[in-house]
Protein backbone atom coordinates (compact mmCIF):
# COMPACT_ATOMS: atom_id res chain seq x y z
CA UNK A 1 75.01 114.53 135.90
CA UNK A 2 72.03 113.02 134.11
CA UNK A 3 74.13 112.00 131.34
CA UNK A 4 76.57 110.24 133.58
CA UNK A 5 73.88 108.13 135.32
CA UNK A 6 72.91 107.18 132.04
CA UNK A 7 75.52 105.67 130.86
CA UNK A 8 76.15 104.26 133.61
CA UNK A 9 72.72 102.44 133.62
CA UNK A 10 73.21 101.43 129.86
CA UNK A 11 77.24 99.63 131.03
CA UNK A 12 75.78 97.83 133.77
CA UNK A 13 73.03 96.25 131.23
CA UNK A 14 75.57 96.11 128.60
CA UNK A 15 78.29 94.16 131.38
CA UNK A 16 74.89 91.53 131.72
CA UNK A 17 75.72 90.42 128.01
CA UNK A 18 79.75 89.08 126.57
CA UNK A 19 79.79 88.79 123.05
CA UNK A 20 83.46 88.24 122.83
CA UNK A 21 84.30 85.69 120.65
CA UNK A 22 86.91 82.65 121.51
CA UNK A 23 90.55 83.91 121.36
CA UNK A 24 92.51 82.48 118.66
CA UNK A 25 96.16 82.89 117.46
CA UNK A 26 98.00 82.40 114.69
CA UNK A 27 98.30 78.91 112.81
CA UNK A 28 101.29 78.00 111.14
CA UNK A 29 99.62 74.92 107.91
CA UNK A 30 100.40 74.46 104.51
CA UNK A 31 97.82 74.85 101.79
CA UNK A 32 98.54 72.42 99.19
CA UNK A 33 97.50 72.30 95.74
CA UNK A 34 95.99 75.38 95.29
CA UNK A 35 95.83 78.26 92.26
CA UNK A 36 96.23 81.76 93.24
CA UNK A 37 94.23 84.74 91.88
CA UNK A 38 97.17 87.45 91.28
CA UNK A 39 95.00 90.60 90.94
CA UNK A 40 97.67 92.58 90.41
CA UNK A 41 98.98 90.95 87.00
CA UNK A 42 95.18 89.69 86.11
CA UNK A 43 96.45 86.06 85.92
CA UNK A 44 96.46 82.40 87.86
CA UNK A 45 99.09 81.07 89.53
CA UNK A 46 98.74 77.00 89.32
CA UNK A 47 99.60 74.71 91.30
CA UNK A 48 101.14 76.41 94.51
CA UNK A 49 101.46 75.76 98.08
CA UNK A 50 101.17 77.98 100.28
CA UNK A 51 103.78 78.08 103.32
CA UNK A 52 102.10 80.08 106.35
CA UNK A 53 103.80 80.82 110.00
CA UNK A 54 102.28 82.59 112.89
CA UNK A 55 99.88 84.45 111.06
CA UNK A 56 101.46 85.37 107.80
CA UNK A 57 102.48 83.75 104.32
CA UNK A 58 106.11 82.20 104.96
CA UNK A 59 106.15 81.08 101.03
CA UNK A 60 104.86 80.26 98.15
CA UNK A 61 106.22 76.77 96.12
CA UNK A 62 104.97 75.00 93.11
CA UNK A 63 103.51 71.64 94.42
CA UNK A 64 106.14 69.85 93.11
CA UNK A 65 108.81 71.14 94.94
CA UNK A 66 110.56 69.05 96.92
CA UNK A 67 110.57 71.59 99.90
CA UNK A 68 107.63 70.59 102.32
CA UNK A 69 108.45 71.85 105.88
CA UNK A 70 107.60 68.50 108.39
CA UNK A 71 106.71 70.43 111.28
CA UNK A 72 103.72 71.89 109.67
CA UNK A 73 99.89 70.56 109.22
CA UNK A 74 99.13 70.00 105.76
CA UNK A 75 95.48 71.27 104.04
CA UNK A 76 94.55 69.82 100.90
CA UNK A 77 93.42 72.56 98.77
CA UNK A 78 92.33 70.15 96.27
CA UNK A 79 93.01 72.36 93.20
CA UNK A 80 90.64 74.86 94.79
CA UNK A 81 91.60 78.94 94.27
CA UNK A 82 92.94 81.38 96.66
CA UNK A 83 91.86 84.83 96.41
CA UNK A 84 93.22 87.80 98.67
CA UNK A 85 90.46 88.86 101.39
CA UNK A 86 87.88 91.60 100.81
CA UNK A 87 88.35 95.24 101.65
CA UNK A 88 85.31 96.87 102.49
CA UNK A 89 86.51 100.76 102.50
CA UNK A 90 83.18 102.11 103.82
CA UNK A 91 81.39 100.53 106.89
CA UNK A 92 79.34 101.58 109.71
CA UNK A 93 79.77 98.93 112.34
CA UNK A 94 78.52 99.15 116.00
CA UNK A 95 78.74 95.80 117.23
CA UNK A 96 81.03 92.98 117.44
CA UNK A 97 78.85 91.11 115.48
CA UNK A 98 79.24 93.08 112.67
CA UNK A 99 82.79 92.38 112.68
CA UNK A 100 82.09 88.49 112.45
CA UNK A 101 78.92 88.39 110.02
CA UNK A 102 81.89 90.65 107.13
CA UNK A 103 84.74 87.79 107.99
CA UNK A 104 81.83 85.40 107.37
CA UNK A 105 81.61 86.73 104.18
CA UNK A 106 85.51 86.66 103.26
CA UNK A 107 85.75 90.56 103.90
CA UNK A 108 89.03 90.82 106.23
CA UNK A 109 89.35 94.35 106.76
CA UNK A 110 87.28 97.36 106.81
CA UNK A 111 87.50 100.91 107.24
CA UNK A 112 84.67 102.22 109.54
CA UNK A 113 83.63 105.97 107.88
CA UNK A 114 82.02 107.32 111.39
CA UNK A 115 84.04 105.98 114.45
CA UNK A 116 83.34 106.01 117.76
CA UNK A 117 86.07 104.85 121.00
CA UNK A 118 84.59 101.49 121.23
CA UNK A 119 85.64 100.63 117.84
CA UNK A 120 88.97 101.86 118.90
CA UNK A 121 88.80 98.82 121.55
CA UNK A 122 87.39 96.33 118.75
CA UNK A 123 89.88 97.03 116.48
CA UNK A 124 92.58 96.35 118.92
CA UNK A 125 90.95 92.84 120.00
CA UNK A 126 90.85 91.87 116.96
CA UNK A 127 94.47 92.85 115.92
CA UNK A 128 95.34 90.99 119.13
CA UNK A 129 93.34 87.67 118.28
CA UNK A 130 91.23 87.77 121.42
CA UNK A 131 88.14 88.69 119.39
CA UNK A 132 87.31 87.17 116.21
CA UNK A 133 86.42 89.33 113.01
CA UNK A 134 87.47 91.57 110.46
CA UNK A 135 90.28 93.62 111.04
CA UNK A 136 89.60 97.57 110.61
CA UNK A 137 90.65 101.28 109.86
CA UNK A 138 88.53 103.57 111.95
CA UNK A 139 87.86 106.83 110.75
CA UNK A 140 87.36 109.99 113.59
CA UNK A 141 83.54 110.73 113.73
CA UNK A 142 82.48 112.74 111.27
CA UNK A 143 83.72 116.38 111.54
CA UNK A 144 81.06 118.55 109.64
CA UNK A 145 79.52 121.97 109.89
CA UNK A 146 75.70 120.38 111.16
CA UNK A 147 74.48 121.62 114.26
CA UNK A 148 73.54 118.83 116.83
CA UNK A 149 73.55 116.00 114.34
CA UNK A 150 73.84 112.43 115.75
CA UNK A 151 77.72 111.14 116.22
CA UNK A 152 79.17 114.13 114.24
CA UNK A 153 81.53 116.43 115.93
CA UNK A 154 80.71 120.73 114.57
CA UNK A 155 82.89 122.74 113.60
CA UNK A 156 82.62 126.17 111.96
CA UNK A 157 86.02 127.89 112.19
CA UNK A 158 89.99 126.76 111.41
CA UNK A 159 90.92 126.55 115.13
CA UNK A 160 87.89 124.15 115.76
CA UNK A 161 89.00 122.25 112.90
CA UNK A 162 92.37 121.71 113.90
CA UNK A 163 92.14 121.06 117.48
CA UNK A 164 89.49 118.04 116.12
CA UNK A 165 92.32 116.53 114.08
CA UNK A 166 94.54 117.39 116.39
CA UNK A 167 92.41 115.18 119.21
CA UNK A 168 91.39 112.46 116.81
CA UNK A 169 94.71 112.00 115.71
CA UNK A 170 96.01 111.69 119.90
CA UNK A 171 93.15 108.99 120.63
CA UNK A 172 94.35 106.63 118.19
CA UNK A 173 91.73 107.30 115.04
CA UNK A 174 93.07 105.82 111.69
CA UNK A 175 92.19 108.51 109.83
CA UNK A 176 89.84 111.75 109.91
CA UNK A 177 86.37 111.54 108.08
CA UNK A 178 84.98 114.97 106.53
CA UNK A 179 81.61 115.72 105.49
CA UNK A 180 81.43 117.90 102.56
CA UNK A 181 79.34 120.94 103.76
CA UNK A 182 82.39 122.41 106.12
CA UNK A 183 83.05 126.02 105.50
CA UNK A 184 86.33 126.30 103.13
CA UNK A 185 88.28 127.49 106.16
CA UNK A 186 87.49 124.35 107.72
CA UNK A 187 88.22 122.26 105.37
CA UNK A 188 91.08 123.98 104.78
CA UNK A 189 92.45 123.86 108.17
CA UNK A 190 91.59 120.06 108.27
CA UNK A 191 93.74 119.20 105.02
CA UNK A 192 96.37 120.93 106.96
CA UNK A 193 96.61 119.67 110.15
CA UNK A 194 96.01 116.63 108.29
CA UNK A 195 99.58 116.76 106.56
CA UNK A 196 101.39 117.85 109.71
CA UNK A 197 100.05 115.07 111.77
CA UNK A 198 100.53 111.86 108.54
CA UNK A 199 96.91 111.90 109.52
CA UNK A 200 94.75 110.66 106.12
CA UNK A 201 91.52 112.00 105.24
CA UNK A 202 88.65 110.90 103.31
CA UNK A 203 86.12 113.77 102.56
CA UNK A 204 82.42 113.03 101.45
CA UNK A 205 82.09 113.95 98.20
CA UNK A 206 84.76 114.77 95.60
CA UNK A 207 84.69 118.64 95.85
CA UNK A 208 85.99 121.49 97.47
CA UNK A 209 84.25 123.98 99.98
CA UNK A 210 83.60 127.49 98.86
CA UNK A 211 86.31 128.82 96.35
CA UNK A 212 88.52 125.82 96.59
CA UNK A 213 89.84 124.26 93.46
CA UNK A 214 89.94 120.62 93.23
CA UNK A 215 93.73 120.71 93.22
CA UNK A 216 93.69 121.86 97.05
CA UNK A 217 92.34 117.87 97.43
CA UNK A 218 95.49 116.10 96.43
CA UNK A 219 96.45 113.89 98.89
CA UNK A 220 92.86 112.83 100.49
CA UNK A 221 93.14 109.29 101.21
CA UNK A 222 89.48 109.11 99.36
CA UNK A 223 86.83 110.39 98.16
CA UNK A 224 83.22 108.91 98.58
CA UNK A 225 79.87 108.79 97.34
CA UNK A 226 79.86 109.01 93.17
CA UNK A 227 76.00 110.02 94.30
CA UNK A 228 77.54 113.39 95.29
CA UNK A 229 79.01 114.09 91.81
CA UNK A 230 75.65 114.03 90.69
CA UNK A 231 74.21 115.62 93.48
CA UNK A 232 76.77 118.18 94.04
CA UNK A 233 79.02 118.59 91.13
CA UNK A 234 76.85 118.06 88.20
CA UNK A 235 73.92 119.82 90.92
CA UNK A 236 71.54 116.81 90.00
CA UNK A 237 71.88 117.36 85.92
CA UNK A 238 72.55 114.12 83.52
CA UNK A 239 75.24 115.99 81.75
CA UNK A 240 77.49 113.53 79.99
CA UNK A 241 79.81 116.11 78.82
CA UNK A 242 80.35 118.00 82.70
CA UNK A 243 80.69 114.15 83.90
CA UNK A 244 83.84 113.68 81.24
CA UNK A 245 85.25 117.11 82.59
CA UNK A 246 84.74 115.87 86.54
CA UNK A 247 85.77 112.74 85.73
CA UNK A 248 89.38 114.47 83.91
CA UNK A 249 89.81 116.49 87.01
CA UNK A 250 89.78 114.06 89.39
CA UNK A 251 92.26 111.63 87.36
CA UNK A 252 94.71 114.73 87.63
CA UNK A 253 94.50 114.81 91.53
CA UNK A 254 94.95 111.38 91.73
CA UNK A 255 92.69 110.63 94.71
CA UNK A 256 90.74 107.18 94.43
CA UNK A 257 86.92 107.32 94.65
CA UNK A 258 85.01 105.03 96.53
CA UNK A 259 81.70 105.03 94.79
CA UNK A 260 79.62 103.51 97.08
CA UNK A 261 76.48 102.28 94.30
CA UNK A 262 74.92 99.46 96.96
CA UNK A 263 72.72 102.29 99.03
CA UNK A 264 71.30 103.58 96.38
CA UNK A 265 70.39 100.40 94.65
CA UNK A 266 68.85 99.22 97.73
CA UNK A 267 66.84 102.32 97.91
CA UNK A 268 65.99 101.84 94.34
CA UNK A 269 64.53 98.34 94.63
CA UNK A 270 62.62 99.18 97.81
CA UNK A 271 60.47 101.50 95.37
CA UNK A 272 60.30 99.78 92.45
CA UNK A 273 59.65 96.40 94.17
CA UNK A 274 58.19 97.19 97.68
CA UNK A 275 57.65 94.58 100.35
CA UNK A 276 58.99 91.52 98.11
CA UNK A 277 62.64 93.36 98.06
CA UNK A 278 62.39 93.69 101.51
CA UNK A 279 61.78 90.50 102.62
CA UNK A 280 64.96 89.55 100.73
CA UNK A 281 66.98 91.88 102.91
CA UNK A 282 68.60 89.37 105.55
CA UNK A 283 67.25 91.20 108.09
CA UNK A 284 68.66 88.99 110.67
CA UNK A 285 72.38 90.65 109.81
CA UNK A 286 70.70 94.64 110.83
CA UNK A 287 70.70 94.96 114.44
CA UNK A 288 67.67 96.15 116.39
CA UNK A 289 68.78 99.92 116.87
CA UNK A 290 69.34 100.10 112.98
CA UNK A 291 66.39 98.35 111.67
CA UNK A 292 64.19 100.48 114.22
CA UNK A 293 65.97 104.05 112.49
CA UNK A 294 65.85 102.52 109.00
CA UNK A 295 61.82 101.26 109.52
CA UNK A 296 60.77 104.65 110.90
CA UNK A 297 63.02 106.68 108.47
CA UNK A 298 64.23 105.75 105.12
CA UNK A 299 62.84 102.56 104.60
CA UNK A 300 58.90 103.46 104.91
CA UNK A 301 59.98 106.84 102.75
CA UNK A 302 61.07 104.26 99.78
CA UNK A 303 58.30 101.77 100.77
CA UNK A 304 55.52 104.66 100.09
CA UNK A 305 57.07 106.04 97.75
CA UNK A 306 55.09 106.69 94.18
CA UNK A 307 55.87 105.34 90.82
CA UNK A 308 57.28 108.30 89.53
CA UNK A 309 60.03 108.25 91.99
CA UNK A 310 60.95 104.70 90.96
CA UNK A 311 61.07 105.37 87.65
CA UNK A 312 63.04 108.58 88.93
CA UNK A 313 65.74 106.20 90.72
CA UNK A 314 66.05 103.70 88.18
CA UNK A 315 67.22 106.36 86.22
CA UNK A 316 69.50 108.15 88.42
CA UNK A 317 71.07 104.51 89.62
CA UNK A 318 71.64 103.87 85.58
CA UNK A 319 73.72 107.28 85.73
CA UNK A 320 75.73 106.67 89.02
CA UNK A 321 76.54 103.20 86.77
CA UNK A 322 77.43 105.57 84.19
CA UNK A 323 79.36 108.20 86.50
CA UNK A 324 81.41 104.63 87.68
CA UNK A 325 81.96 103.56 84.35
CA UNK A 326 83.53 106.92 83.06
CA UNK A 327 85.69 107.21 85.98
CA UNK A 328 87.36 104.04 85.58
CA UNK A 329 87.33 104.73 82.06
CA UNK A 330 89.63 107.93 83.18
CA UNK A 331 91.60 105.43 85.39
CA UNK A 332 90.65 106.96 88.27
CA UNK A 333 91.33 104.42 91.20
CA UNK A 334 88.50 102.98 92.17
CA UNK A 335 87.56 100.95 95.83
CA UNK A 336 84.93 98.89 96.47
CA UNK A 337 82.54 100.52 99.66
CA UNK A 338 79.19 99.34 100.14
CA UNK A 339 78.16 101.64 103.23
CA UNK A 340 76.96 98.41 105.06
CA UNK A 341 75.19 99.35 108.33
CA UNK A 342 73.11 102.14 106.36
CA UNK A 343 69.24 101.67 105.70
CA UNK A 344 69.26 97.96 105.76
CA UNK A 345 72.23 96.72 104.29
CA UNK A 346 74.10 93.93 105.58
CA UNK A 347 77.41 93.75 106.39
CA UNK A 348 79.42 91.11 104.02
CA UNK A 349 76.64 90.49 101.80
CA UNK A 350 76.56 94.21 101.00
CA UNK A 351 80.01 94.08 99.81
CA UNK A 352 79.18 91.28 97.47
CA UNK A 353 76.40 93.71 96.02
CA UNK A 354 79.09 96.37 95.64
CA UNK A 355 81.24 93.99 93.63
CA UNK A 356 78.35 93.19 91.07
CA UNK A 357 77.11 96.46 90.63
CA UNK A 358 80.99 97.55 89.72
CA UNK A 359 81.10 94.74 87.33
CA UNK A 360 77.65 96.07 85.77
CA UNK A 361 79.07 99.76 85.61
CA UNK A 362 81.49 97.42 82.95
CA UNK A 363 85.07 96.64 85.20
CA UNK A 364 85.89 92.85 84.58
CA UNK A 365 86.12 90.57 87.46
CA UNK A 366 89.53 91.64 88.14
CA UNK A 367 88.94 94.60 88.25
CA UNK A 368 86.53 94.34 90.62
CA UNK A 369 89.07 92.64 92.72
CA UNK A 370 91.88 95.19 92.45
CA UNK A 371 88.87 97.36 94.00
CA UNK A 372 88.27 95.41 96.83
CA UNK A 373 91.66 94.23 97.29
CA UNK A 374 94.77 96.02 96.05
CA UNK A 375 93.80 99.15 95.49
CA UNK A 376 92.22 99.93 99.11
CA UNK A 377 95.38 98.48 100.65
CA UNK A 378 97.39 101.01 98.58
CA UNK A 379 94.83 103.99 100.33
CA UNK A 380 95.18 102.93 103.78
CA UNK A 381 99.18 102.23 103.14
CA UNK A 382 99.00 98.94 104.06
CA UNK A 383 99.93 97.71 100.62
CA UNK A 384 102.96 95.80 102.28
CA UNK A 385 100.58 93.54 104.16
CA UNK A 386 97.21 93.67 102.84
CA UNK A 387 95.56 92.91 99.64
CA UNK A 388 98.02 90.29 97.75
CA UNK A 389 98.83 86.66 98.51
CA UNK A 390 102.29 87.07 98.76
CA UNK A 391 105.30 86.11 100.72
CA UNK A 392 105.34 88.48 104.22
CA UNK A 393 101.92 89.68 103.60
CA UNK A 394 99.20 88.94 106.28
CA UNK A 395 97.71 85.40 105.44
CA UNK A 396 94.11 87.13 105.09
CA UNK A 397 92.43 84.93 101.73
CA UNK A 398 89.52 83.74 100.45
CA UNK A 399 89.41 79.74 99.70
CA UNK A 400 86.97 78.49 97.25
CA UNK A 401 86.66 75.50 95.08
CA UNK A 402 85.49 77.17 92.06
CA UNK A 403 87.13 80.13 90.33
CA UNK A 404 86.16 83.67 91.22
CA UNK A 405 87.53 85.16 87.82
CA UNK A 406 84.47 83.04 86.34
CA UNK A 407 81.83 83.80 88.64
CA UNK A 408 82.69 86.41 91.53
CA UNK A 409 79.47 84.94 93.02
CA UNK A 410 81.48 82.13 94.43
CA UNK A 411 83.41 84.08 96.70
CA UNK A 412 80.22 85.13 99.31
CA UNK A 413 80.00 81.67 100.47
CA UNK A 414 83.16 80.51 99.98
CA UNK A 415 84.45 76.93 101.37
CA UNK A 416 86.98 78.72 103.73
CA UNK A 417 87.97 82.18 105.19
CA UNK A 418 91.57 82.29 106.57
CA UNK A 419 92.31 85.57 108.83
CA UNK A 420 95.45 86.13 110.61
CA UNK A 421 96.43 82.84 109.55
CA UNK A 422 93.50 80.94 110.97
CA UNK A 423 91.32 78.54 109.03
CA UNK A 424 87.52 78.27 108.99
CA UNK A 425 85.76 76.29 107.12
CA UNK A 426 82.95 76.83 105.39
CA UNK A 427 80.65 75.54 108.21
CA UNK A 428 82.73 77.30 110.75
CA UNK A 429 81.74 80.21 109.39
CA UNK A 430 78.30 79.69 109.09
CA UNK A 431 78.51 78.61 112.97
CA UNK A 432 79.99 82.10 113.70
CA UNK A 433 77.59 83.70 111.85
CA UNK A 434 74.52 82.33 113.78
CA UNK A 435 76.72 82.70 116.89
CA UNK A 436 76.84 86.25 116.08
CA UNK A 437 73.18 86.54 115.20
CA UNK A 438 71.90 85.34 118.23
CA UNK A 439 74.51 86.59 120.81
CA UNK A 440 73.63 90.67 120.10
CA UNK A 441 72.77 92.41 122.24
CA UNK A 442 70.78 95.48 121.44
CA UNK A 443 72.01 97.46 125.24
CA UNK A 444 75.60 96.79 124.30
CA UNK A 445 74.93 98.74 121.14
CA UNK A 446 73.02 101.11 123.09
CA UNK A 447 75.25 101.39 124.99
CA UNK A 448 78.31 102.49 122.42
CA UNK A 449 76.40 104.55 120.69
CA UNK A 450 74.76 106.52 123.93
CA UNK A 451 78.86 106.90 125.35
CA UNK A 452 79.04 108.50 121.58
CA UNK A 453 76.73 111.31 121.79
C-alpha cells in the first residue's frame, strides 16, 4: 500500500510537466546533389539524388537523370555527403530527452541495455512520429543472480529464468539482457527459452556460467563489455597470448562484441586529469537523478583517486585498445556502444567518443562506420531497413558538408539529421537540443524509474 501511494504521488508531479515533443510525419523531398558514404563497399557514390516518400528512400538517381518527380520539394545538397544514421547498441536512457539530445547528434536508433515499461511507451511514440527522437531496441531489465539490486530482476534457478523470458518476451521487450554472474542453469534456461520464443539475447560479458563452453553462446545477439575479457576471461592478467586464444574462440561462435571503451576512458581521464576533465563533461546532457548517483558514487571515487591508479588505468585502457584491436584483427564483428547514461556520459556525444576510440584501437573510418551502422542493424535484424542508404530502407542519414571518411569528427555536428524522413537542420537541432535541456523534468524521471523498482 505504501508503494502504491507513492507512485501515485510521483505521476501526479510527473502529469504537472509534458515533455512531448511536436508530432511530425513523414516528408516526402528530394536531396539533390549529394555523395553517399556506402559503408558496406568502403566507397562514394557521387553525384546522387536521393528520392524519399513518406518516410523512406523511394530512389536513388545520378543528378543528371532526367527523372525528377514534380510533386516533390527539392533540397539542395550542394555536393554535401550523406552518411547512414548512428547506431548506438548500448544506452541507458530514462527520459525523453535523452531520446532527442542522441538524434541531435545524428544517432537514429539505439538499443537500451536495462529497460523499463516506460521505454516500451517511448519507443512506440517515437515509431509513431508523435514524439521526436531516436528510434530504439529495448532490452528486458537486466535478469541476473544479485539480490535486491536496483532495476534488475533475480533469478537463481531454470524455472525463474524462463518464466522471466517468458514475461519479457509477452510485454513487448526487444530482446532479453543477461548479466554474466547467473548460475549456469540460468543461463542455460535463458538461451533456451530464448530460441523457442525468436527472443535475442545479449549477455554481459563474452563467457559462459559455470562449466559452459563458449560454444553453448552461439546465437547471442551480443556480447558486451571487452572490459570483462580482461576482467573475467583473462581474470585481470595482460596476457597477449590468452587474448589471441579468446579472441579465436569468439570468431568461431560468431557473436559480435560490443566493446563498449567510452566508460572506461571517461573513468580514466577523471583520474589522470581531475576537475579540468570534468568540467568538459557537458553536464547539461546528464539529468539530475544521474549526475546526483554518479557525484556521490563513481565520479568522487575517480576524482580522489591516487596516482597510482591513473597510471593503473591508463594502462588497462591501452589494453582494452589492444583487446579491440585483436578482435577485429580476428574479424570478430564489432558494434559501436558507448554505455551513454553511465557515470557522466552523454548521450550522442558519447557515441562520437566511441567512434574515435575504435579508430585509435586501429579500424579505419569505415570501419568505424560499419560498427555503428551496418553491422548493429545486422544484430538487431533490421538489416532490411536500417543502417544503409538504400532504396526501401528507412530514410534515417546523416547530412554534412564535409566528408566523414576524412574526418569522422564532422559527423557530431552535422548540418542536418533526417529521421523517418524528416529534415532538421543544423539549427533545428540545436533548438531541440536546448528544448530538451531545459524541458526535463527530474519527477518524470523519478517517476519511471520509482514504477521500475
Amino acid at each position: 500500500m505504501k508503494k502504491s501511494l507513492i507512485l501515485l504521488l510521483l505521476l501526479l508531479l510527473c502529469a504537472c510537466s509534458n515533455n512531448d515533443a511536436p508530432i511530425t510525419s513523414p516528408s516526402s523531398f528530394i536531396l539533390h546533389n549529394v555523395n553517399i558514404i556506402d559503408v558496406e563497399n568502403g566507397s562514394i557514390l557521387p553525384a546522387k539524388s536521393i528520392v524519399i516518400k513518406q518516410g523512406e528512400i523511394a530512389d536513388i538517381i545520378d543528378v543528371t537523370s532526367s527523372y525528377t518527380p514534380s510533386d516533390l520539394a527539392v533540397i539542395d545538397g550542394k555536393n554535401g555527403y550523406v552518411t547512414p544514421g548512428l547506431i548506438d547498441m548500448h544506452v541507458h536512457m530514462y527520459e525523453p530527452a535523452a531520446y532527442v539530445l542522441a538524434l541531435s547528434h545524428g544517432v537514429t536508433h539505439v538499443r537500451i541495455m536495462n529497460g523499463v515499461p516506460e521505454q516500451l511507451k517511448w519507443r512506440d511514440q517515437i515509431a509513431a512520429g508523435s514524439l521526436i527522437g531516436s528510434s530504439s531496441s529495448v532490452s528486458s531489465p537486466i535478469i541476473s543472480g544479485y539480490e535486491d539490486a536496483p532495476l534488475h530482476h533475480t533469478v537463481h534457478t531454470a524455472a525463474a529464468a524462463e518464466q522471466a523470458v517468458k514475461s519479457y518476451h509477452s510485454q513487448g521487450y526487444d530482446l532479453i539482457k543477461a548479466y554474466g554472474n547467473l548460475n549456469e542453469q540460468s543461463l542455460t534456461a535463458i538461451i533456451k527459452a530464448g530460441q523457442k520464443l525468436a527472443m535475442p539475447i545479449a549477455k554481459h560479458g563474452p563467457h559462459g556460467s559455470g562449466d559452459m563452453p563458449l560454444s553453448a553462446l552461439s546465437g547471442l545477439q551480443s556480447f558486451e563489455h571487452v572490459e570483462d575479457i580482461y576482467q573475467g576471461t583473462l581474470n585481470h592478467k595482460v596476457s597477449l597470448e590468452k587474448l589471441d586464444k579468446v579472441s579465436a574462440d569468439l570468431k568461431r561462435i560468431d557473436v559480435p562484441v560490443t566493446p563498449t571503451l567510452n566508460i572506461y576512458h571517461q573513468l580514466t581521464q577523471l583520474t589522470v586529469h581531475k576537475e579540468k576533465y570534468l568540467a568538459e563533461t557537458h553536464p547539461e546532457y546528464t539529468s539530475d537523478i544521474i549526475t546526483f548517483e554518479a557525484k556521490s558514487n563513481q565520479v568522487e571515487r575517480w576524482l580522489n583517486a591516487s596516482q597510482n591508479m591513473a597510471i593503473h588505468n591508463k594502462k588497462i585502457m591501452n589494453f582494452l585498445l589492444k583487446i579491440t584491436k585483436t578482435l577485429h584483427e580476428s574479424e570478430v564483428e564489432l558494434l559501436v556502444g558507448s554505455d551513454s547514461g553511465v557515470l557522466l556520459s552523454p548521450h550522442g556525444l558519447a557515441t562520437h567518443n566511441e567512434m574515435k576510440l575504435l579508430a585509435q584501437a586501429g579500424l579505419n573510418n569505415y570501419e568505424v562506420l560499419a560498427a555503428a551502422t551496418i553491422n548493429p542493424a545486422k544484430a538487431l535484424n533490421l538489416a532490411t531497413k536500417l543502417g544503409k542508404v538504400a532504396p526501401n530502407f528507412k530514410a534515417d542519414f546523416i547530412y554534412s558538408t564535409s566528408n566523414p571518411i576524412v574526418d569522422l569528427s564532422v559527423l557530431q555536428y552535422p548540418q542536418a539529421v533526417v529521421k523517418h524522413g524528416q529534415w532538421y537542420s543544423q539549427q533545428q537541432l540545436q533548438t531541440l537540443r536546448d528544448e530538451a535541456i531545459n524541458s526535463r523534468s527530474f519527477w518524470q524521471e523519478l517517476f519511471v524509474l520509482g514504477a521500475a523498482l
